[in-house]
C-alpha atoms as a PDB file:
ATOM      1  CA  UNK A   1      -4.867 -25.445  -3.652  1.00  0.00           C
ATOM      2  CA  UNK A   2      -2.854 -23.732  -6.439  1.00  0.00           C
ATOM      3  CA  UNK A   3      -3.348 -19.850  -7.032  1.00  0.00           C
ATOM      4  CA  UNK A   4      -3.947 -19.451 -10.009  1.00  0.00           C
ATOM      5  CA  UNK A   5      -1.541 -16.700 -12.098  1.00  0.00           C
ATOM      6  CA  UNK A   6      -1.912 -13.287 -12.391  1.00  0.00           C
ATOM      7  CA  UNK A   7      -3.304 -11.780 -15.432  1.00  0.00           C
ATOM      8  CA  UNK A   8      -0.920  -9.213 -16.971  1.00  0.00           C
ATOM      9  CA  UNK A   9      -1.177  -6.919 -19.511  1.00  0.00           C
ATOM     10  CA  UNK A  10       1.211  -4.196 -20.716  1.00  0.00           C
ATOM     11  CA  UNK A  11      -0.301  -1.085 -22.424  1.00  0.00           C
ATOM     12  CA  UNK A  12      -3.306  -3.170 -23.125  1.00  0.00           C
ATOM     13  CA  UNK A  13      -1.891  -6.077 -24.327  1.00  0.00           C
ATOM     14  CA  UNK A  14      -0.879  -9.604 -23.085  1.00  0.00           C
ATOM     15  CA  UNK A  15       2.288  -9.922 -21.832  1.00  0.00           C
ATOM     16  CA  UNK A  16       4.033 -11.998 -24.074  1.00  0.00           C
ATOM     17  CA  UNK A  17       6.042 -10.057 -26.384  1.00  0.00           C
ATOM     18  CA  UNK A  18       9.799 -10.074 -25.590  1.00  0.00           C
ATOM     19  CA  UNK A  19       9.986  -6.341 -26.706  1.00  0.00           C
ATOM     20  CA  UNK A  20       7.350  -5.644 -23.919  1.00  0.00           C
ATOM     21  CA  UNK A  21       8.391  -7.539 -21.269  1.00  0.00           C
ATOM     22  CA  UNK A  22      12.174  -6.329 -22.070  1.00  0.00           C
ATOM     23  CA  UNK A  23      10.552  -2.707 -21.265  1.00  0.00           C
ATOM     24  CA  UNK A  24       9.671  -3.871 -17.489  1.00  0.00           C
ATOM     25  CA  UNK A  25      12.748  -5.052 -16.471  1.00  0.00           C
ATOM     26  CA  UNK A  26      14.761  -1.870 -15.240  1.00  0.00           C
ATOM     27  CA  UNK A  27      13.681  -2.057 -11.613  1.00  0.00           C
ATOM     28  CA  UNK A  28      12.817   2.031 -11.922  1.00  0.00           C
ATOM     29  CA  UNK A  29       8.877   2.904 -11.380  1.00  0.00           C
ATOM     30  CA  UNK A  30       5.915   3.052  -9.645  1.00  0.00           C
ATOM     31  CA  UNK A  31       2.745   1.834  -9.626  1.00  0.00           C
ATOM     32  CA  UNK A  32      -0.752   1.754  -7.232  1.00  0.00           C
ATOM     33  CA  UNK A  33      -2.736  -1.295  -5.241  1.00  0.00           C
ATOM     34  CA  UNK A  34      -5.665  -1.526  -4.933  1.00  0.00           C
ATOM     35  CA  UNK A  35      -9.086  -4.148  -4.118  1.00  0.00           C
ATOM     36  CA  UNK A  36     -11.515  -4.330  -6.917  1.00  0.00           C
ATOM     37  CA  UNK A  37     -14.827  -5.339  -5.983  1.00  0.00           C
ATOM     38  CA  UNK A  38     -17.859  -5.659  -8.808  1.00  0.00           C
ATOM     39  CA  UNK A  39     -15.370  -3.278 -11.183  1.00  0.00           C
ATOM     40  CA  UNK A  40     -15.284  -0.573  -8.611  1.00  0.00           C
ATOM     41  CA  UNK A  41     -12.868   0.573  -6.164  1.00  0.00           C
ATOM     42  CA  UNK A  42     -12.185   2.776  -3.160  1.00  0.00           C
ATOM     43  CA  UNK A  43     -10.044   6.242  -3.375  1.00  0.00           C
ATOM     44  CA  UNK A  44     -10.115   6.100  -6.875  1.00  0.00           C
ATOM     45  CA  UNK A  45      -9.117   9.803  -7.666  1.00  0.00           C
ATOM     46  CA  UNK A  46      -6.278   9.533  -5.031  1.00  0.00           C
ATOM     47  CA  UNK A  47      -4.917   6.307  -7.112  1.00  0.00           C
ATOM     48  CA  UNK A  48      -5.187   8.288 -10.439  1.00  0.00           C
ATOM     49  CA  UNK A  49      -3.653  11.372  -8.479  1.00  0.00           C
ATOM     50  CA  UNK A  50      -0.809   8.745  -6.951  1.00  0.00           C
ATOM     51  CA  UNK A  51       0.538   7.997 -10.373  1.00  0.00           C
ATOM     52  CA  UNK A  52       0.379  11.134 -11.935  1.00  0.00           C
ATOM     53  CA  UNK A  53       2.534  12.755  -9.074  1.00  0.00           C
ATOM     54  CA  UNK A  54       5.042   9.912  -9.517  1.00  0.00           C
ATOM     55  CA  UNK A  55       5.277  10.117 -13.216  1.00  0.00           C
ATOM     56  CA  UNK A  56       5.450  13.911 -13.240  1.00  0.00           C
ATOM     57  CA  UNK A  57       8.410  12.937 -10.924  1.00  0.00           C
ATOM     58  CA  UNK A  58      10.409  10.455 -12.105  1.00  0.00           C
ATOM     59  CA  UNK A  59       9.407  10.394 -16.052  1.00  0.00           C
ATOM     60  CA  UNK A  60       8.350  14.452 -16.594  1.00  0.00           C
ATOM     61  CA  UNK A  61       5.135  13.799 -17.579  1.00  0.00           C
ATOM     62  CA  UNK A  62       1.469  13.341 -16.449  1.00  0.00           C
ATOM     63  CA  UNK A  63      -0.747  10.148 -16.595  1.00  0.00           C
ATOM     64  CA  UNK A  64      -3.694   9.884 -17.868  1.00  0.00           C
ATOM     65  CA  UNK A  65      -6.301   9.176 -15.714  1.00  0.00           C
ATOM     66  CA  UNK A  66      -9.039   7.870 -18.336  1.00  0.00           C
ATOM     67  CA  UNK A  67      -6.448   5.599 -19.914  1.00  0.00           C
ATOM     68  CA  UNK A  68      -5.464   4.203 -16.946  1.00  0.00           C
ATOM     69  CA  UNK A  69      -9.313   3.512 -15.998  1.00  0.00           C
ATOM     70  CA  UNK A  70      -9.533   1.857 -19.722  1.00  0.00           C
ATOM     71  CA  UNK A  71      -6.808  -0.757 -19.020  1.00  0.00           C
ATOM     72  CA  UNK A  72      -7.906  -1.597 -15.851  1.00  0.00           C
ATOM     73  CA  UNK A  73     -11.536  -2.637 -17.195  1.00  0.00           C
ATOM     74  CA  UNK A  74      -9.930  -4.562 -20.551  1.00  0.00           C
ATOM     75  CA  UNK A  75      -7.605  -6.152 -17.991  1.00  0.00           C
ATOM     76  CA  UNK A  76     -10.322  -7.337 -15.768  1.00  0.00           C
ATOM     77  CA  UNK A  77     -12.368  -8.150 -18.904  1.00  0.00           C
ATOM     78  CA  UNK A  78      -9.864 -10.392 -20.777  1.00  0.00           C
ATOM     79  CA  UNK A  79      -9.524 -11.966 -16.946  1.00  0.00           C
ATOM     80  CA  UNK A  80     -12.881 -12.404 -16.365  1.00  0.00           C
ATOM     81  CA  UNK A  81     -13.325 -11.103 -13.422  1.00  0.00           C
ATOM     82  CA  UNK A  82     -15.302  -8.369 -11.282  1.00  0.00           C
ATOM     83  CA  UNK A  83     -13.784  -8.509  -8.260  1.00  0.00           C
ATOM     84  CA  UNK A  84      -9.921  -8.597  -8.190  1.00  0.00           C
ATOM     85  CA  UNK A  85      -6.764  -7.579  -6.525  1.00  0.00           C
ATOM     86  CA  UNK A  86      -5.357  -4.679  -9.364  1.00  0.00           C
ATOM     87  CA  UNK A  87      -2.318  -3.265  -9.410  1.00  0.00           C
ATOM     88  CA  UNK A  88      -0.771  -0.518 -12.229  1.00  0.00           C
ATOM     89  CA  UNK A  89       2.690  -0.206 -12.745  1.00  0.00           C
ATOM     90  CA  UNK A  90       4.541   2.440 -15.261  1.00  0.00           C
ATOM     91  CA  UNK A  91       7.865   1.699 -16.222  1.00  0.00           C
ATOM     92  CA  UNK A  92      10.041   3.500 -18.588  1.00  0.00           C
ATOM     93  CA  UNK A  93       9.619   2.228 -22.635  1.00  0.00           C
ATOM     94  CA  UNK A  94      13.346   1.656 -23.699  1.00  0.00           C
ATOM     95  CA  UNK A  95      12.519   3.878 -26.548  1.00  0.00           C
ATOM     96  CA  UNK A  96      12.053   6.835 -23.979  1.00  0.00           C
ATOM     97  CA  UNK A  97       8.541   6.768 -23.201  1.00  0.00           C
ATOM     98  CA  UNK A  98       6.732   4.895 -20.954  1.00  0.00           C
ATOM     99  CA  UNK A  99       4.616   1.214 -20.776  1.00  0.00           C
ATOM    100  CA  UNK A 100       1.551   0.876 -18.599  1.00  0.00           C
ATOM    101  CA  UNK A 101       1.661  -2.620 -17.244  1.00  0.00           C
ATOM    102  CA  UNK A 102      -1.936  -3.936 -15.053  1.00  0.00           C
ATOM    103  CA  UNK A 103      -1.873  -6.993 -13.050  1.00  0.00           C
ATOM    104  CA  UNK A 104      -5.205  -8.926 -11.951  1.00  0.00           C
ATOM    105  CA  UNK A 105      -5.132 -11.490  -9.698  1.00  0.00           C
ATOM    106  CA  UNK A 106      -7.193 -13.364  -7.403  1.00  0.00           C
ATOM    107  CA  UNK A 107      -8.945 -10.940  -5.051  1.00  0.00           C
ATOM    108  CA  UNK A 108      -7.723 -10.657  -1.204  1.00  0.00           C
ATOM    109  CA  UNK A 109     -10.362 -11.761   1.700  1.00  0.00           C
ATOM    110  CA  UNK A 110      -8.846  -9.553   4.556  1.00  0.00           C
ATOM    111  CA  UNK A 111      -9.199 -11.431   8.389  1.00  0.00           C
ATOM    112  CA  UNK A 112      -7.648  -8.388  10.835  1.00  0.00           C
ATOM    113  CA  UNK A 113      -5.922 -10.627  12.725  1.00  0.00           C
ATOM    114  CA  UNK A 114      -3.563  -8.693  15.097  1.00  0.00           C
ATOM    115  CA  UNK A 115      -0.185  -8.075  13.838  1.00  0.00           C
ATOM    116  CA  UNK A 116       2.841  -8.253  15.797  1.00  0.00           C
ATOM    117  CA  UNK A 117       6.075  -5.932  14.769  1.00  0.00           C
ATOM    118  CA  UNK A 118       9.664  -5.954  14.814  1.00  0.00           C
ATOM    119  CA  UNK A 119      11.532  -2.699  14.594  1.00  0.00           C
ATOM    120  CA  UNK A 120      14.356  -2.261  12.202  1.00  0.00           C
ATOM    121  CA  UNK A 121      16.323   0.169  11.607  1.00  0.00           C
ATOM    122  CA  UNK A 122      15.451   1.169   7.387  1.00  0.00           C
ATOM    123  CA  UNK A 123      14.603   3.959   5.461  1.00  0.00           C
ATOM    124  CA  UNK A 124      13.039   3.668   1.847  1.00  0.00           C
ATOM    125  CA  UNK A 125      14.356   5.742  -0.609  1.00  0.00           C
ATOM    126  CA  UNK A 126      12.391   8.230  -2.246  1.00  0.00           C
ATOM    127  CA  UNK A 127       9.369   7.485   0.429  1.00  0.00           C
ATOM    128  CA  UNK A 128       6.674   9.251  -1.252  1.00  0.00           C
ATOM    129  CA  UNK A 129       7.002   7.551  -3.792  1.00  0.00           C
ATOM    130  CA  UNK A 130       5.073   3.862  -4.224  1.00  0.00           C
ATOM    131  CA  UNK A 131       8.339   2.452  -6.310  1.00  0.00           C
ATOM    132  CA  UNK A 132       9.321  -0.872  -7.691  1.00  0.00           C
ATOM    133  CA  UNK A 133      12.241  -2.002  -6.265  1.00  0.00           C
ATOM    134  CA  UNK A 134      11.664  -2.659  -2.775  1.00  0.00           C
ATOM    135  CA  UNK A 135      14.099  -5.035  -1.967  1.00  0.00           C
ATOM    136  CA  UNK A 136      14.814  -3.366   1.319  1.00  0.00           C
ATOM    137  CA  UNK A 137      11.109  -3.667   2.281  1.00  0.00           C
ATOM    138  CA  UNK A 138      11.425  -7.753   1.378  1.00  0.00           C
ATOM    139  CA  UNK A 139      14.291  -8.144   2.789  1.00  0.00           C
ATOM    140  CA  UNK A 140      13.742  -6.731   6.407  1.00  0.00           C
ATOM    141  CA  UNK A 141       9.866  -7.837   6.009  1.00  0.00           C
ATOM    142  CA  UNK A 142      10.723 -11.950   5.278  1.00  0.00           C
ATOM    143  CA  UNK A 143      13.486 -11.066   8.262  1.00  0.00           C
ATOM    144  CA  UNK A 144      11.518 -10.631  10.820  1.00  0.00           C
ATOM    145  CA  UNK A 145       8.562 -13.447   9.667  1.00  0.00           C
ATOM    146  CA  UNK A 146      11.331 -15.832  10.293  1.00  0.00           C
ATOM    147  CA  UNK A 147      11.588 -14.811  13.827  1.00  0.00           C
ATOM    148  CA  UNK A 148       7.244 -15.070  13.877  1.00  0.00           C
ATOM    149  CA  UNK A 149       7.130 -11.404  13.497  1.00  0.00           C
ATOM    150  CA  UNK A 150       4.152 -10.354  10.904  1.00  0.00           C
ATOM    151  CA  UNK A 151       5.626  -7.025   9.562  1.00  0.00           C
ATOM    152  CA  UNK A 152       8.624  -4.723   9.677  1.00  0.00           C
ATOM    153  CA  UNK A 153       8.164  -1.810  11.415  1.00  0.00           C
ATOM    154  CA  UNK A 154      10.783   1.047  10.146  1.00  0.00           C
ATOM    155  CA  UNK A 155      12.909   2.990  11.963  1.00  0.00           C
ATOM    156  CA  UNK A 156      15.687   5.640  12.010  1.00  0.00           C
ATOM    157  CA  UNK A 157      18.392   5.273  13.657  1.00  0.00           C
ATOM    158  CA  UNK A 158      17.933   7.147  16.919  1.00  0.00           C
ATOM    159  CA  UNK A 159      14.092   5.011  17.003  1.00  0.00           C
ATOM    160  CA  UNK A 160      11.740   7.199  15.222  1.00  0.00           C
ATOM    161  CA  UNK A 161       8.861   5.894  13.411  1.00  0.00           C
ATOM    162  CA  UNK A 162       8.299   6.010   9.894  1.00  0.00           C
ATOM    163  CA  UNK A 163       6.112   2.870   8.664  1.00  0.00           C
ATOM    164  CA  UNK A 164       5.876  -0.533   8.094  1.00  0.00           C
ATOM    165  CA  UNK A 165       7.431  -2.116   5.319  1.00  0.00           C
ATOM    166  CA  UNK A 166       4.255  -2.666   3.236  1.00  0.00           C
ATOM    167  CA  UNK A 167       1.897  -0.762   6.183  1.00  0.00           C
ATOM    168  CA  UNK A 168       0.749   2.723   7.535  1.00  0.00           C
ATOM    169  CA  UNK A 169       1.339   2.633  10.944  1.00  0.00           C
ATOM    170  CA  UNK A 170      -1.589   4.531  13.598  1.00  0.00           C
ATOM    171  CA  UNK A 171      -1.105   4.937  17.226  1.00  0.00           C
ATOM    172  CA  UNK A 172      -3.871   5.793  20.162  1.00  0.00           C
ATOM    173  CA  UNK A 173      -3.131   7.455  23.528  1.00  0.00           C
ATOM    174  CA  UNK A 174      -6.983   7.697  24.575  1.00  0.00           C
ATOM    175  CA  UNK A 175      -7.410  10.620  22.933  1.00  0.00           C
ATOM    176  CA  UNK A 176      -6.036  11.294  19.929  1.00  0.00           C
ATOM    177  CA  UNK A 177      -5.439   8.880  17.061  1.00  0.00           C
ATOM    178  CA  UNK A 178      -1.229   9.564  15.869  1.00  0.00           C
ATOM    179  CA  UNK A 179      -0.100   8.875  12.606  1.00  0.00           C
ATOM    180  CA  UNK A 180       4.027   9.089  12.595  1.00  0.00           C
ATOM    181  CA  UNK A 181       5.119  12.552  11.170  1.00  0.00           C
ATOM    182  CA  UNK A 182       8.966  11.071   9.417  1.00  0.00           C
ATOM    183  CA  UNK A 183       8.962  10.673   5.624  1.00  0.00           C
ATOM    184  CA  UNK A 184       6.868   7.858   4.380  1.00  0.00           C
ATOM    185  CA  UNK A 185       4.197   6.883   1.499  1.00  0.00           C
ATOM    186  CA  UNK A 186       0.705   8.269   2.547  1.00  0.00           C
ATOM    187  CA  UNK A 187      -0.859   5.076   1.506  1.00  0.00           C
ATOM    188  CA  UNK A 188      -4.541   5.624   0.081  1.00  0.00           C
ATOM    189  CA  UNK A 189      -6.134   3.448   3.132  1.00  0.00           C
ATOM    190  CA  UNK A 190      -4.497   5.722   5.638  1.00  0.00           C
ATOM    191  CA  UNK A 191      -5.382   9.173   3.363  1.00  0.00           C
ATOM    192  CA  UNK A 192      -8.896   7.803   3.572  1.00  0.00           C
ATOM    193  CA  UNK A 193      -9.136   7.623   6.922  1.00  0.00           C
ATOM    194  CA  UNK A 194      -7.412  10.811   7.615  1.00  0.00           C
ATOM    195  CA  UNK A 195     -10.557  12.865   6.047  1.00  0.00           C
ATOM    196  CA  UNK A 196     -12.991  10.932   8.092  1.00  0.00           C
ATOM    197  CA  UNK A 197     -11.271  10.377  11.458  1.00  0.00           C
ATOM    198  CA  UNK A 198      -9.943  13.051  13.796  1.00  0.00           C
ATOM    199  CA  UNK A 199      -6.253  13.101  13.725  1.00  0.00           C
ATOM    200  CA  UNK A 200      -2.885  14.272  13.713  1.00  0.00           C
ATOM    201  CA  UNK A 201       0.376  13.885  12.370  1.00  0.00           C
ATOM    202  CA  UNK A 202       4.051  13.758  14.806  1.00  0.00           C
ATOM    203  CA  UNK A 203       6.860  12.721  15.666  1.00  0.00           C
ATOM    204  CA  UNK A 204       7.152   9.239  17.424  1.00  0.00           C
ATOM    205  CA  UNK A 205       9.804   7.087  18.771  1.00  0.00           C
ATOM    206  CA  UNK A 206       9.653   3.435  19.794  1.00  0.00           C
ATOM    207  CA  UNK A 207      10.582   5.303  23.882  1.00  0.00           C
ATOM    208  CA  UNK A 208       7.322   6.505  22.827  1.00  0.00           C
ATOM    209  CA  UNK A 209       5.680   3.373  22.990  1.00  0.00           C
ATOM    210  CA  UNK A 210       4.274   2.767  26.283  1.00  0.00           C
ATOM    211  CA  UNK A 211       2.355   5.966  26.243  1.00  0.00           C
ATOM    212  CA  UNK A 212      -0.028   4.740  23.635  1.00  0.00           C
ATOM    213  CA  UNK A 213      -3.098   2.164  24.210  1.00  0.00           C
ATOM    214  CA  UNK A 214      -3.595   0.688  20.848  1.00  0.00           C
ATOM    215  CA  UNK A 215      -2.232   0.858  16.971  1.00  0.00           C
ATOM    216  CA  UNK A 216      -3.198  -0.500  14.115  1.00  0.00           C
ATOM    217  CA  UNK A 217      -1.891  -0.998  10.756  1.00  0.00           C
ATOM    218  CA  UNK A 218      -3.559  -0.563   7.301  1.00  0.00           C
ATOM    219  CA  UNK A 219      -2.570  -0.836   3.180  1.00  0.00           C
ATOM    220  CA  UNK A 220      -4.500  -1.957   0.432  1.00  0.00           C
ATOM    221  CA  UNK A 221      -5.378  -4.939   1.425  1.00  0.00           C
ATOM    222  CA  UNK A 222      -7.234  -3.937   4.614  1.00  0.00           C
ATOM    223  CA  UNK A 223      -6.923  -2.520   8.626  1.00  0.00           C
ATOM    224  CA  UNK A 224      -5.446  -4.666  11.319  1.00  0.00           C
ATOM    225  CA  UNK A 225      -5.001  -3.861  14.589  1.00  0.00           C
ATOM    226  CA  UNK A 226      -1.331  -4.228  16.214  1.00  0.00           C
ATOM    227  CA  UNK A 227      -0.991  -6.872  18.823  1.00  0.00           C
ATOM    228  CA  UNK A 228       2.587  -6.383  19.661  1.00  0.00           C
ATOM    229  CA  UNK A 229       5.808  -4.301  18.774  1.00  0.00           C
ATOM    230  CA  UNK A 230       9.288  -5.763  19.668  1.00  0.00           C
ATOM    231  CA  UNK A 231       7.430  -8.209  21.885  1.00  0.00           C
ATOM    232  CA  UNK A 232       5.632  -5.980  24.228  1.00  0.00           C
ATOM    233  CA  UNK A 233       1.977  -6.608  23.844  1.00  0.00           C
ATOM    234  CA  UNK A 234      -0.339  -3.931  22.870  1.00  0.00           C
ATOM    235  CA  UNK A 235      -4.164  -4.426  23.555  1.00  0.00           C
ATOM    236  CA  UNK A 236      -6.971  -4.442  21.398  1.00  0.00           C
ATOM    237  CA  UNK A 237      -9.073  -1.746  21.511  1.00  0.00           C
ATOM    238  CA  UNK A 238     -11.901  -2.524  20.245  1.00  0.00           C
ATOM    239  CA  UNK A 239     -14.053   0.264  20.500  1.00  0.00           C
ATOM    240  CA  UNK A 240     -11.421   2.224  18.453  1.00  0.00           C
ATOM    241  CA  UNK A 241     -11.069  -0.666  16.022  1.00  0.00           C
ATOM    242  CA  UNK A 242     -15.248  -0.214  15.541  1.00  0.00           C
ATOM    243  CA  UNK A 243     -14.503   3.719  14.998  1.00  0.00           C
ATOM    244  CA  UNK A 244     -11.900   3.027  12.112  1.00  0.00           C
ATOM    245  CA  UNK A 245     -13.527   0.252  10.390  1.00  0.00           C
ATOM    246  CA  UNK A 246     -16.682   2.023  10.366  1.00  0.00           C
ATOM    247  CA  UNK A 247     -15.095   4.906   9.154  1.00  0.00           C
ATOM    248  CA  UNK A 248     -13.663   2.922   5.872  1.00  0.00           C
ATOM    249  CA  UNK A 249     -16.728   1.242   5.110  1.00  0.00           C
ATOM    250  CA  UNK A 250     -18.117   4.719   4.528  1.00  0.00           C
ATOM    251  CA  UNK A 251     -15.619   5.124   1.456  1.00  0.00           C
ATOM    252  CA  UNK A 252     -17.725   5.020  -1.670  1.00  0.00           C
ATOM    253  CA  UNK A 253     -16.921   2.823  -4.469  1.00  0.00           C
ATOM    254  CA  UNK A 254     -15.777   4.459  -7.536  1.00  0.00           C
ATOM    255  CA  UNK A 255     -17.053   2.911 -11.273  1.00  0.00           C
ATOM    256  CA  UNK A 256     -13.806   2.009 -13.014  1.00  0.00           C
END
């Protein structure tokens, strides 16, 4: 069965001007993910909040939160659609400004299958930041799918833990719940389960590994637990697993 193609508008309009689409295609920008269901979504304020930090950043100048909430309802309008996978990108306008650009596409029916991880040794740039440009991501991510891996998990080079290369990465020891203290984007699934699960934030190392009972992995398309990392198996916990998805399914749903 074919997908069918993404719905894209730029500043409010269909993507189908040259001078638009020329504006898009510098590789420098950011954007936020998100799951749209019945024209809400989860964590909206820290979406709005994402992109205005990364445009005060990298373009000296806010966004504006209303604005972005318009295009995001005349995108899923014009698509016809209520539930969607949405995504908002802001590039810079060749004329020195900037050009919104939304993308709607068919929305994402997460199954938390467990994933199994391959370390690599990879840094992302900037990794506060939720930038275009990820070819490091891709490139260690489709890597390590070839050898059956399902994600990239990203290392330093002396082993310590950032992320995974589209993932937040959680560990469990039995009593508390970890998340890895080295640089990396605060996705808005993990930020949303950090105010409504006890946690804490440290270093760890893949010679940390064996000390921990369970991980799990979450982004915006949903919370899976970890089944293995560099081929050592890591069991389910599945009283945790309850904990954290109960925990998300208390996020309201915020009226685009």
């Amino acid at each position: 069965m074919t997908t069918p193609a993404p719905h894209i508008e730029i500043d409010g309009a269909p993507a189908t001007d040259p001078a638009l689409l020329a504006s898009v295609l510098t590789g420098y920008g950011h954007f936020t993910a998100t799951q749209v269901r019945d024209g809400r979504v989860q964590g909206l304020d820290l979406h709005l909040a994402r992109l205005d930090r990364a445009n005060r950043e990298l373009f000296d100048a806010g966004v504006d939160g209303e604005r972005v909430r318009a295009l995001l309802r005349g995108a899923l309008e014009s698509a016809g659609r209520r539930d969607a996978a949405a995504r908002v990108y802001v590039y810079p306008d060749l004329a020195g400004g900037t050009r919104t650009v939304v993308t709607v596409t068919e929305p994402y029916t997460h199954v938390p299958t467990p994933q199994r991880l391959k370390s690599v040794v990879y840094g992302r740039p900037a990794p506060h930041i939720k930038h275009v440009g990820g070819f490091g991501q891709t490139y260690y991510g489709e890597a390590v799918r070839r050898e059956g891996f399902d994600e990239a998990l990203l290392t330093s080079p002396d082993g310590e833990i950032a992320e995974g290369a589209v993932t937040n990465i959680a560990f469990w020891d039995g009593t508390s719940l970890v998340w890895p203290s080295a640089p990396c984007l605060h996705g808005i699934t993990m930020t949303l389960l950090e105010s409504r699960l006890e946690s804490v934030r440290r270093r760890v190392a893949r010679d940390d590994l064996p000390g921990f009972r369970a991980a799990f992995v979450t982004n915006s398309r949903g919370i899976s637990p970890v089944g293995g990392i560099d081929g050592a198996d890591i069991e389910l916990d599945e009283k945790l697993m309850d904990r954290v998805y109960t925990a998300y399914a208390s996020v309201p749903w915020d009226e685009l």
